[in-house]
Protein backbone atom coordinates (compact mmCIF):
# COMPACT_ATOMS: atom_id res chain seq x y z
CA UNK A 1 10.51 -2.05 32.64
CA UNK A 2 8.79 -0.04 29.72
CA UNK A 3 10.60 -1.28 27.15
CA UNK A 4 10.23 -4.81 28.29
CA UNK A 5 6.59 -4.93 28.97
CA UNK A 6 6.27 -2.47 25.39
CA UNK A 7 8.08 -5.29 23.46
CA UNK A 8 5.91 -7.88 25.00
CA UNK A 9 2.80 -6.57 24.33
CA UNK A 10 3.24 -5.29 20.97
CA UNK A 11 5.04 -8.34 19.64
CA UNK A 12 1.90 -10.14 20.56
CA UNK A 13 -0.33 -7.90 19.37
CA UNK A 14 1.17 -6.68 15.82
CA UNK A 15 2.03 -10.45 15.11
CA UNK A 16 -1.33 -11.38 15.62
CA UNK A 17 -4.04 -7.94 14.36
CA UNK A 18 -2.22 -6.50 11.63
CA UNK A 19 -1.86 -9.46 9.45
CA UNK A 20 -5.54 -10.21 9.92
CA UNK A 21 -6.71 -6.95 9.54
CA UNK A 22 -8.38 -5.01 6.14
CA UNK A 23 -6.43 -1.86 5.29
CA UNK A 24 -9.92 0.35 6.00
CA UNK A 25 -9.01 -0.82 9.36
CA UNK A 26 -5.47 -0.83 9.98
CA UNK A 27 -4.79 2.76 10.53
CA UNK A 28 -6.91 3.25 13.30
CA UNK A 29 -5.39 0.07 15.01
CA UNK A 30 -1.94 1.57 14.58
CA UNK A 31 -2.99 4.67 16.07
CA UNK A 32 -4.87 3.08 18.81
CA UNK A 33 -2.12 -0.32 19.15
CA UNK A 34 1.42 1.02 18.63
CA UNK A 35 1.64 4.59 18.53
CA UNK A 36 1.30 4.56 22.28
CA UNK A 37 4.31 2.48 22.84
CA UNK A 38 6.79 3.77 19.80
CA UNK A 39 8.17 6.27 22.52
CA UNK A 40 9.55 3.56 24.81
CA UNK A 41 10.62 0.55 22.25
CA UNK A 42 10.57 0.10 18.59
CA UNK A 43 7.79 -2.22 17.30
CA UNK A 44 8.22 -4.90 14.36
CA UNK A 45 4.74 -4.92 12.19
CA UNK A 46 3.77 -7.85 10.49
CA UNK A 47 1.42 -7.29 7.56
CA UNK A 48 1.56 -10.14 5.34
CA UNK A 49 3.39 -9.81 2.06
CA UNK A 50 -0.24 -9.24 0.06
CA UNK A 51 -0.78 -12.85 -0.69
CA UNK A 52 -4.45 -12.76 -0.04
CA UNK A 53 -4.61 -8.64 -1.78
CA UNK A 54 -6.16 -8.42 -5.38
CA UNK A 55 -3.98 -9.16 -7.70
CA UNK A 56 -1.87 -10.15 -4.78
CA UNK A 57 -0.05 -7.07 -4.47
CA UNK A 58 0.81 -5.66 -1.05
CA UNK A 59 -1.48 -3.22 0.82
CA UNK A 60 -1.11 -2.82 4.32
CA UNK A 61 2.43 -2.75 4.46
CA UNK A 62 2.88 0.01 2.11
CA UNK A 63 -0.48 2.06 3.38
CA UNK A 64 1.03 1.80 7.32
CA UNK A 65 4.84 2.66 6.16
CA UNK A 66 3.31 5.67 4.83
CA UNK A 67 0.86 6.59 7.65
CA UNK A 68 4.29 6.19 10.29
CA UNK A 69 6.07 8.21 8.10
CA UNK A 70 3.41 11.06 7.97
CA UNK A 71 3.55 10.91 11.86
CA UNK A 72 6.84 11.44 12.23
CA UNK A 73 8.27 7.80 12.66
CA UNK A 74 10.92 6.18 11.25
CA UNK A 75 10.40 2.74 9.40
CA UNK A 76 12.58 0.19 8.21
CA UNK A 77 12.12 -3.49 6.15
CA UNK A 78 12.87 -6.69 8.04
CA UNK A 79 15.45 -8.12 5.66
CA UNK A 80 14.36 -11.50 4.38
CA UNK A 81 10.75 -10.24 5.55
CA UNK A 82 8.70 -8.61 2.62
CA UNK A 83 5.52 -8.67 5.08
CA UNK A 84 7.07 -6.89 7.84
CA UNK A 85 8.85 -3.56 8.81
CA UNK A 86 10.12 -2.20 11.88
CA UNK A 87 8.54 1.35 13.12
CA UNK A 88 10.47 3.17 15.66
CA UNK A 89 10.38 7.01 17.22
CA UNK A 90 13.11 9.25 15.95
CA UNK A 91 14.35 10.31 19.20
C-alpha cells in the first residue's frame, strides 16, 4: 500500500514541479515533496535537461543529485534520460 500510493503521488508530482521549478526553489520542494516518501519507494525526478538554463547548461539536475547525495540518498541517471535521475534510500 505505501509503495503504491508513494509511486503514485510522486510520479505525479516530480513529473510535473521539478521541471517547472527555478533551482532557488527546488531544494526546498525536494525536502518538502520527496524526501518524505524515499523511505517507502524510490522516486524518478524529472528536471529538464537545461534547455531553457543560460547558456543552456543543466542546473537542477546536477544541484538536486548533489543535495540527495549530501542527505544520504542514493541517485542514479535514467539511461536515454539526460533530464532525469532516479533518487532512492540506501536501505
Amino acid at each position: 500500500m505505501c509503495m503504491h500510493m508513494c509511486n503514485h503521488i510522486c510520479n505525479h508530482i516530480c513529473n510535473h514541479i521539478f521541471s517547472q521549478v527555478r533551482a532557488a526553489e527546488s531544494v526546498a520542494l525536494f525536502d518538502e515533496l520527496v524526501v518524505p516518501v524515499l523511505p517507502c519507494t524510490a522516486v524518478q525526478v524529472i528536471t529538464g535537461r537545461g534547455a531553457h538554463s543560460a547558456g543552456q547548461v543543466a542546473v537542477l539536475k546536477p544541484r538536486l543529485q548533489r543535495h540527495a547525495r549530501d542527505l544520504g540518498f542514493l541517485c542514479e541517471d535514467v539511461p536515454g534520460n539526460a533530464g532525469a535521475f532516479v533518487v532512492r534510500s540506501k536501505l
